[in-house]
PDB file of N, CA and C in Angstrom:
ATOM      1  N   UNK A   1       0.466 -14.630  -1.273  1.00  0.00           N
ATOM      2  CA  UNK A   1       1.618 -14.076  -1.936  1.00  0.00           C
ATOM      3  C   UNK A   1       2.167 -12.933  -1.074  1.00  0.00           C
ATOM      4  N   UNK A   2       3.656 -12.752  -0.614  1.00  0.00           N
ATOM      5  CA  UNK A   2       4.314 -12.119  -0.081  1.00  0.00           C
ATOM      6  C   UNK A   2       4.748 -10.971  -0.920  1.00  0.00           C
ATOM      7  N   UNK A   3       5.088  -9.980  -0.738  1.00  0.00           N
ATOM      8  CA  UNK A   3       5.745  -8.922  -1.591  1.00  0.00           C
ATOM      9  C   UNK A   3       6.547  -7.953  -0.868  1.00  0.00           C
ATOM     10  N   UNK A   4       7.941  -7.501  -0.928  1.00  0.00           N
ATOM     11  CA  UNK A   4       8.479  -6.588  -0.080  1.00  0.00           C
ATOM     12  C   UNK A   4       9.136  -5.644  -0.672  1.00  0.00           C
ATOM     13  N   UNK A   5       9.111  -4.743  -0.339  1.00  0.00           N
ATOM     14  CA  UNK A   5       9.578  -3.120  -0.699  1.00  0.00           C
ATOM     15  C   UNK A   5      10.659  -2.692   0.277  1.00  0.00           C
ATOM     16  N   UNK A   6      11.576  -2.579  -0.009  1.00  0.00           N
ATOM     17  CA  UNK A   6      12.801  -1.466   0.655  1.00  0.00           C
ATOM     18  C   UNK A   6      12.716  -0.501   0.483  1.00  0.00           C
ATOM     19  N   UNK A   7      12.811   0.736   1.571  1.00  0.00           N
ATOM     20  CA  UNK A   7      12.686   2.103   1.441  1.00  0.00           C
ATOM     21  C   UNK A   7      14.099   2.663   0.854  1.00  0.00           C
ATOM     22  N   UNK A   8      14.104   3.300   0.405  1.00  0.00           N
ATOM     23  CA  UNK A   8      15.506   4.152   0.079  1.00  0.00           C
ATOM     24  C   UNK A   8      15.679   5.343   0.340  1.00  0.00           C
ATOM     25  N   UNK A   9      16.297   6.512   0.513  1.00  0.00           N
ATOM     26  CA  UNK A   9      16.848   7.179   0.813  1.00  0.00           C
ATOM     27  C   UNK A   9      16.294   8.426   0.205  1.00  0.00           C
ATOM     28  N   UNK A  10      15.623   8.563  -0.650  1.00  0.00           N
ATOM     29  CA  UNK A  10      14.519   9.631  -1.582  1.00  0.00           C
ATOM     30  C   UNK A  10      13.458   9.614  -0.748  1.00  0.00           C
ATOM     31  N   UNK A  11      12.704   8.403  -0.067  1.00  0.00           N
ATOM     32  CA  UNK A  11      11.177   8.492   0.589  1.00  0.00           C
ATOM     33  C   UNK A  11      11.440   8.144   1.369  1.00  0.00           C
ATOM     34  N   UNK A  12      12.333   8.998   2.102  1.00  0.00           N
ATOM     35  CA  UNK A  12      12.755   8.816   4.034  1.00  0.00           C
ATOM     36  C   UNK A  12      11.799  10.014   4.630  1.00  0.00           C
ATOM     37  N   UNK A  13      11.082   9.803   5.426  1.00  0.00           N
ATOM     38  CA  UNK A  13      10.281  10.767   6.037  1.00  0.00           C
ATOM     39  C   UNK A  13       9.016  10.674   5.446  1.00  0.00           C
ATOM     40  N   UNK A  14       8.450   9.674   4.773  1.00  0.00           N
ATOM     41  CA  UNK A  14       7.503   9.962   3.669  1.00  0.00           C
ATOM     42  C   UNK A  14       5.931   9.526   4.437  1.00  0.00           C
ATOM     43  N   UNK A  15       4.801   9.761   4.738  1.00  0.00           N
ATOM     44  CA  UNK A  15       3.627   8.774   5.364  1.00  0.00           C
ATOM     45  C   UNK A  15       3.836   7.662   4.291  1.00  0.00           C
ATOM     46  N   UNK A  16       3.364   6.450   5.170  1.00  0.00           N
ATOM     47  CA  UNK A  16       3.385   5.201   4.346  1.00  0.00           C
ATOM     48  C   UNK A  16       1.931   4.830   2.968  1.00  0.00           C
ATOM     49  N   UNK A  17       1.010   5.483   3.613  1.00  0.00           N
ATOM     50  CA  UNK A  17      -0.148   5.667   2.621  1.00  0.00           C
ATOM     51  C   UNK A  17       0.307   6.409   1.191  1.00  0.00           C
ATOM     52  N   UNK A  18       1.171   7.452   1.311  1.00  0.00           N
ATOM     53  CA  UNK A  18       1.524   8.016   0.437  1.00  0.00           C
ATOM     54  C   UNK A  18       2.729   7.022  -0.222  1.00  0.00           C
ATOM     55  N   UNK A  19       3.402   7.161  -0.077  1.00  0.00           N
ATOM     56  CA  UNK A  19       4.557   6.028   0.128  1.00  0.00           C
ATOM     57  C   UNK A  19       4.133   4.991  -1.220  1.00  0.00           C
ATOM     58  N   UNK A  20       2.930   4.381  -0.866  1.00  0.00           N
ATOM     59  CA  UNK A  20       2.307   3.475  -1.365  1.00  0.00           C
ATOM     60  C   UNK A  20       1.608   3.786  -2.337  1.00  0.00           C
ATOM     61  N   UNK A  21       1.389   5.087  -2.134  1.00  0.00           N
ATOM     62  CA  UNK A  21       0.083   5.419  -3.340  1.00  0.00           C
ATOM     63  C   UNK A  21       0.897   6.100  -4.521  1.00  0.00           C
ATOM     64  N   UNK A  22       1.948   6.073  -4.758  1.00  0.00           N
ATOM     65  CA  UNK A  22       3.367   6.919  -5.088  1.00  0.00           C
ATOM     66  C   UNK A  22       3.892   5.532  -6.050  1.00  0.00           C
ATOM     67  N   UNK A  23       3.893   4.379  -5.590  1.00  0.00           N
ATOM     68  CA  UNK A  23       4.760   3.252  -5.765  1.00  0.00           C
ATOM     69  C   UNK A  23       3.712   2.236  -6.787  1.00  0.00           C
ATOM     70  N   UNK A  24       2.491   2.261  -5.938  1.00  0.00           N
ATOM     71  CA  UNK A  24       1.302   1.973  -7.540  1.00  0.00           C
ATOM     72  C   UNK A  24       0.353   2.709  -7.483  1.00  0.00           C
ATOM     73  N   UNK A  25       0.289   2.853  -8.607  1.00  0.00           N
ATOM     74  CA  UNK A  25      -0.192   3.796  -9.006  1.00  0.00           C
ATOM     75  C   UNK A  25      -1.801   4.082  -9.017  1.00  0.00           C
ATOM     76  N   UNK A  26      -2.349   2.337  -9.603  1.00  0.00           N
ATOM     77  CA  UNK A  26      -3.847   2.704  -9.934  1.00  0.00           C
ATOM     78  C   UNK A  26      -4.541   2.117  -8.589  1.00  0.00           C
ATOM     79  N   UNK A  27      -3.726   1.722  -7.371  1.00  0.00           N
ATOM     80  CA  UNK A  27      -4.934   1.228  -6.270  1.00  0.00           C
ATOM     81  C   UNK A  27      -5.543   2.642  -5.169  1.00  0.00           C
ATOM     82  N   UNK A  28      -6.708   2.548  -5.209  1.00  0.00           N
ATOM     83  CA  UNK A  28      -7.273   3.616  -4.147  1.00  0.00           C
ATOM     84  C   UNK A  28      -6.272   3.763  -3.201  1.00  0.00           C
ATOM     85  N   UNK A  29      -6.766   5.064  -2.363  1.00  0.00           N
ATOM     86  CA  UNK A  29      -6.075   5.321  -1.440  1.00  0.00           C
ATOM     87  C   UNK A  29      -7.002   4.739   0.231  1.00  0.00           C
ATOM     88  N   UNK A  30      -8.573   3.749  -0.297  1.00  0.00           N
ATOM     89  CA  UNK A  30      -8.888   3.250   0.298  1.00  0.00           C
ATOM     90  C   UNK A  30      -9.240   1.646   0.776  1.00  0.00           C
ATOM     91  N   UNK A  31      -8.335   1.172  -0.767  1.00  0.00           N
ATOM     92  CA  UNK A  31      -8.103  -0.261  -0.351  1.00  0.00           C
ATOM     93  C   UNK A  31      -6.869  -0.061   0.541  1.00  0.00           C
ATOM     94  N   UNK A  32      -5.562   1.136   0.414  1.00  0.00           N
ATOM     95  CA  UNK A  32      -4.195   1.134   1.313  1.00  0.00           C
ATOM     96  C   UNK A  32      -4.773   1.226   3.152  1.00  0.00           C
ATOM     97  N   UNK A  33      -5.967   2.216   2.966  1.00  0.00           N
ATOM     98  CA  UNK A  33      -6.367   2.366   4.499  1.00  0.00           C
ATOM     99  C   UNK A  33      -6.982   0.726   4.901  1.00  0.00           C
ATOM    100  N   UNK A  34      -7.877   0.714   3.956  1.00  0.00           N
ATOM    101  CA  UNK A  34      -8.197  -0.762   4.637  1.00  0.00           C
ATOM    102  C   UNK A  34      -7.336  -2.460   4.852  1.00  0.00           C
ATOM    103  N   UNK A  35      -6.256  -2.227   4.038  1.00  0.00           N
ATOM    104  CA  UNK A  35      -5.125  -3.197   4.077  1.00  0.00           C
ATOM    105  C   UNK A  35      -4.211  -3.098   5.238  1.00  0.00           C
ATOM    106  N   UNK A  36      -4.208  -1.555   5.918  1.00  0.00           N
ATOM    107  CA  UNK A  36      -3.406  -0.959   6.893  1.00  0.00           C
ATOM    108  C   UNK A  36      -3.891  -1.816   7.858  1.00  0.00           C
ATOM    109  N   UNK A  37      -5.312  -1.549   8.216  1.00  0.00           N
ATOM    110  CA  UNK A  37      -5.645  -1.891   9.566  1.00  0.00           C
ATOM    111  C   UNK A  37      -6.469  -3.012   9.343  1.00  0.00           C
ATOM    112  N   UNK A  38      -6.042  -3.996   8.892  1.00  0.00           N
ATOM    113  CA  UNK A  38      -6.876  -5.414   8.627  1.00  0.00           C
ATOM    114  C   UNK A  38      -4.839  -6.334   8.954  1.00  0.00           C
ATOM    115  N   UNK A  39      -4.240  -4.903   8.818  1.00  0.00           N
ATOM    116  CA  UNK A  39      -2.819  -5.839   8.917  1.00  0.00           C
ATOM    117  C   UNK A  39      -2.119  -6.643   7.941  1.00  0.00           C
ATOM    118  N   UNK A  40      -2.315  -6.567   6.979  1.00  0.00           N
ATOM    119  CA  UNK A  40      -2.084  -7.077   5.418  1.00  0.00           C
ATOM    120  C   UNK A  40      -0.954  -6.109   4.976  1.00  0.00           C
ATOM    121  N   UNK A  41      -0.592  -4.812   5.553  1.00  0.00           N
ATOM    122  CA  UNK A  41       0.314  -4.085   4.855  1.00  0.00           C
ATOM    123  C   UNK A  41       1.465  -4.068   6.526  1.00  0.00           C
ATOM    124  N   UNK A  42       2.450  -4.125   6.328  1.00  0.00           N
ATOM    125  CA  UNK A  42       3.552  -4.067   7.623  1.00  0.00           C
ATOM    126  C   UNK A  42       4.524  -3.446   7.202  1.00  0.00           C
ATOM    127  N   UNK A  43       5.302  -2.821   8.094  1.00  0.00           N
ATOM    128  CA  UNK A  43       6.490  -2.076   8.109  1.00  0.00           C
ATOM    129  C   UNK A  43       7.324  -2.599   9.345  1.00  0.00           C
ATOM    130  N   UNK A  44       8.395  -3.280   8.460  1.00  0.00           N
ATOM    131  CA  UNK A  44       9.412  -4.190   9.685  1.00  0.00           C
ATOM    132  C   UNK A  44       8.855  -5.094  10.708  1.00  0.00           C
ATOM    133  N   UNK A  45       7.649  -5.953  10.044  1.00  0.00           N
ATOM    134  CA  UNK A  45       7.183  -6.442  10.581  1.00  0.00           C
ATOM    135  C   UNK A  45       6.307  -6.300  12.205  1.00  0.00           C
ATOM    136  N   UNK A  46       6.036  -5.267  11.575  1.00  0.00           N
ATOM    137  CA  UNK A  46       4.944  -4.610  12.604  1.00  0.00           C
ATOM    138  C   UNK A  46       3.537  -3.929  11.940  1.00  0.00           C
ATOM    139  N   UNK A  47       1.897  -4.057  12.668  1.00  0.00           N
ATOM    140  CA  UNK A  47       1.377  -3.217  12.255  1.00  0.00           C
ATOM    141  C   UNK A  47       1.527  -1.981  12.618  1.00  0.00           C
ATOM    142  N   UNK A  48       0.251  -1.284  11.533  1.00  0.00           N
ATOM    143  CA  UNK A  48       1.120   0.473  11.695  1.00  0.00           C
ATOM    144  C   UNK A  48      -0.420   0.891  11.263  1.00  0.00           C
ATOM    145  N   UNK A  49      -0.020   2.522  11.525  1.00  0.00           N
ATOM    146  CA  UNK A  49      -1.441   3.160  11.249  1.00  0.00           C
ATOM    147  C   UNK A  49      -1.000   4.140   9.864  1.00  0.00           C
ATOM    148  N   UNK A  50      -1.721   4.314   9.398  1.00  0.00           N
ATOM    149  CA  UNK A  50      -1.785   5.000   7.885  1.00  0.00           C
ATOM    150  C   UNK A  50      -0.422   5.930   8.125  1.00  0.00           C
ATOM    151  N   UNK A  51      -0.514   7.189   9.189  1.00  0.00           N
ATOM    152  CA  UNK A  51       0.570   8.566   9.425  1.00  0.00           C
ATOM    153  C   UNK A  51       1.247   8.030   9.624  1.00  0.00           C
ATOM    154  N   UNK A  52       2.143   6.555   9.894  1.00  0.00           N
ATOM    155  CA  UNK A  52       3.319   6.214  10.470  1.00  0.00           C
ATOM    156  C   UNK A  52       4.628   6.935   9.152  1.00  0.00           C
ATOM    157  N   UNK A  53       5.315   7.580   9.405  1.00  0.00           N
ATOM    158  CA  UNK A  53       6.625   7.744   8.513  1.00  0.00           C
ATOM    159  C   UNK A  53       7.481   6.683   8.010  1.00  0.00           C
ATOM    160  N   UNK A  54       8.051   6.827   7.006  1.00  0.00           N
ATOM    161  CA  UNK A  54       8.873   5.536   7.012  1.00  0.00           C
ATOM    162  C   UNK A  54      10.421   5.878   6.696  1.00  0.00           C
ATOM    163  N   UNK A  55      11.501   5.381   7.498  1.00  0.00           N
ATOM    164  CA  UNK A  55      12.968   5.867   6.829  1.00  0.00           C
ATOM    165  C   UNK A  55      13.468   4.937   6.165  1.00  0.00           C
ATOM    166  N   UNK A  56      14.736   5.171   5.810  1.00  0.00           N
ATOM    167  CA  UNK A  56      16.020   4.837   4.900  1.00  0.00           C
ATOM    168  C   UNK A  56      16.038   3.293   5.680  1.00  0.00           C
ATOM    169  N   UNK A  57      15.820   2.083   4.292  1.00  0.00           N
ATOM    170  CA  UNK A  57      16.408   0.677   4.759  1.00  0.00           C
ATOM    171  C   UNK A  57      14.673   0.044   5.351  1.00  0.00           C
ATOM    172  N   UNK A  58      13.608   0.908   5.827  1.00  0.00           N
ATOM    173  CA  UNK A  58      12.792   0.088   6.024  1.00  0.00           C
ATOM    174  C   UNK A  58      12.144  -0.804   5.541  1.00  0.00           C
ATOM    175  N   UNK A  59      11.070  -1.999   5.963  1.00  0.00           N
ATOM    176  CA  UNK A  59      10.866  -3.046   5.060  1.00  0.00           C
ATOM    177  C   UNK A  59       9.400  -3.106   5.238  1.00  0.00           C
ATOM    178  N   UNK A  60       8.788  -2.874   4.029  1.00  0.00           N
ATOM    179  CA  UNK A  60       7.291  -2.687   4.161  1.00  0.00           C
ATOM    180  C   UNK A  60       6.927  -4.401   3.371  1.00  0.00           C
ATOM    181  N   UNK A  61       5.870  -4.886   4.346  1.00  0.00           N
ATOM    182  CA  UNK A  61       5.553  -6.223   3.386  1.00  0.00           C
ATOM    183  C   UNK A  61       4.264  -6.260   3.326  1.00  0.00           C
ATOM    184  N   UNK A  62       3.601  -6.773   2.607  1.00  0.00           N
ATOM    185  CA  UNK A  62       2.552  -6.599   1.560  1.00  0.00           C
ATOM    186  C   UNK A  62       2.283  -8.196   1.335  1.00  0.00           C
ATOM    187  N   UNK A  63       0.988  -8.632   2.471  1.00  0.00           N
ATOM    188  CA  UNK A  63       0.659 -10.046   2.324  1.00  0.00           C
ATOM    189  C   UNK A  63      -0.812  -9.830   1.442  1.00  0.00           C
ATOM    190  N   UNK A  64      -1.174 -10.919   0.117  1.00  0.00           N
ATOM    191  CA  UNK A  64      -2.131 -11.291  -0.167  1.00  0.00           C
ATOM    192  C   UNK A  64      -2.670  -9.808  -0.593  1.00  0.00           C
ATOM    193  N   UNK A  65      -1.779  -9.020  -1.291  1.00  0.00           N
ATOM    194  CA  UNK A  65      -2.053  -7.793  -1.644  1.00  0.00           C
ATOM    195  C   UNK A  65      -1.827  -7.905  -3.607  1.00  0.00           C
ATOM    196  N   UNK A  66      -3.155  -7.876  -3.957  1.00  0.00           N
ATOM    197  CA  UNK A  66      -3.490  -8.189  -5.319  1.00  0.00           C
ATOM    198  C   UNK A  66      -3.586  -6.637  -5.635  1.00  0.00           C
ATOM    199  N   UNK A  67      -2.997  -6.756  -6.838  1.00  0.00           N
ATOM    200  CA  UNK A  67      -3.190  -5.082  -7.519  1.00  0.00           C
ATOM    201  C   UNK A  67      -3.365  -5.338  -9.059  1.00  0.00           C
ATOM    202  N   UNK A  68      -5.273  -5.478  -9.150  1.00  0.00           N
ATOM    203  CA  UNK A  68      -5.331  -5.654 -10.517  1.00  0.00           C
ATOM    204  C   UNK A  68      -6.462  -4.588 -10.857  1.00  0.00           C
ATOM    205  N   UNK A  69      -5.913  -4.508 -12.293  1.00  0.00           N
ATOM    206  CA  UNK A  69      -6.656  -2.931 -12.591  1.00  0.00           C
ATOM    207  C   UNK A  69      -8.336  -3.636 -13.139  1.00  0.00           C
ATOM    208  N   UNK A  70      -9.021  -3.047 -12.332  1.00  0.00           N
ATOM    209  CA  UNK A  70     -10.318  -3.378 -12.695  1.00  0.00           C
ATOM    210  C   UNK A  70     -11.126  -2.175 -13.686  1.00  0.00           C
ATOM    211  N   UNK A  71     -11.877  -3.196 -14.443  1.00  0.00           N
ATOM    212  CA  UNK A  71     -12.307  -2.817 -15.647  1.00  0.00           C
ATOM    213  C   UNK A  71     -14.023  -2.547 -14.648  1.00  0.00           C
ATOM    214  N   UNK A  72     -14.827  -1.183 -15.443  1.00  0.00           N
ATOM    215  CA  UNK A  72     -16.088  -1.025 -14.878  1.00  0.00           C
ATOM    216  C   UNK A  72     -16.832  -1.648 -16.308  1.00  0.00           C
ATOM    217  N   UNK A  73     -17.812  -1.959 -15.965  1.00  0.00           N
ATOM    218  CA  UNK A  73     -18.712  -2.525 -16.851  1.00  0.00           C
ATOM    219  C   UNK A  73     -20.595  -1.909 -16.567  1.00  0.00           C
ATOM    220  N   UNK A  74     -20.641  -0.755 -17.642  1.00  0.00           N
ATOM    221  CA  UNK A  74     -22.166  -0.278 -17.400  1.00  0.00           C
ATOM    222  C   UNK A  74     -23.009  -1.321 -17.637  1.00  0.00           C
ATOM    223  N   UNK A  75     -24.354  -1.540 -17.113  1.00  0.00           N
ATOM    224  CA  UNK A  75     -25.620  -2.437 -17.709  1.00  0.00           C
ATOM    225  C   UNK A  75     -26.114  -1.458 -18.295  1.00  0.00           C
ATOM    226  N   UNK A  76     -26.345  -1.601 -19.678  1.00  0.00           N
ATOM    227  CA  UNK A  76     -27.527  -1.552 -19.864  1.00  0.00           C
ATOM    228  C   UNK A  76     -29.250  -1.415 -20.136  1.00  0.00           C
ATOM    229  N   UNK A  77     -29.930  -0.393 -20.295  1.00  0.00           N
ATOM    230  CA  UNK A  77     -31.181  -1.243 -19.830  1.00  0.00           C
ATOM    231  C   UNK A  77     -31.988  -0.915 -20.719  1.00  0.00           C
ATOM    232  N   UNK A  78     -32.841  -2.013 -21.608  1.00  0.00           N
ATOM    233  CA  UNK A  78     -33.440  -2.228 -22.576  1.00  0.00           C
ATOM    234  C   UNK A  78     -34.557  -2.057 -22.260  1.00  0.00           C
TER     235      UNK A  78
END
């Protein structure tokens, strides 16, 4: 699954980690590092490193990027 984000004109100058962590809300800020550099997260179709900035009109895409809120589940112990 593909997903793409246009930057606008409010989060021009913004790091893209932030960017992202700003836009949803409940994913770590260490599944974004590890999506960065596995290359799953792009900006204009390029990889990028976490500090990259992003301006006005850019196109961040987001392959095979699942964002589901996981439930913890204690055991237990009898």
């Amino acid at each position: 699954m593909k997903k793409s984000i246009n930057v606008d004109n409010t989060f021009s100058g913004m790091r893209i980690d932030r960017f992202l962590r700003r836009h949803f809300d409940s994913i770590p800020q260490s599944l974004i590092e590890r999506n960065l550099r596995n290359g799953k997260i792009k900006l204009n179709n390029r990889k990028i490193k976490s500090s990259t900035k992003v301006k006005n009109n850019d196109l961040i895409e987001l392959f095979n990027f699942d964002i589901k809120k996981s439930v913890i589940v204690k055991k237990r112990k009898v």
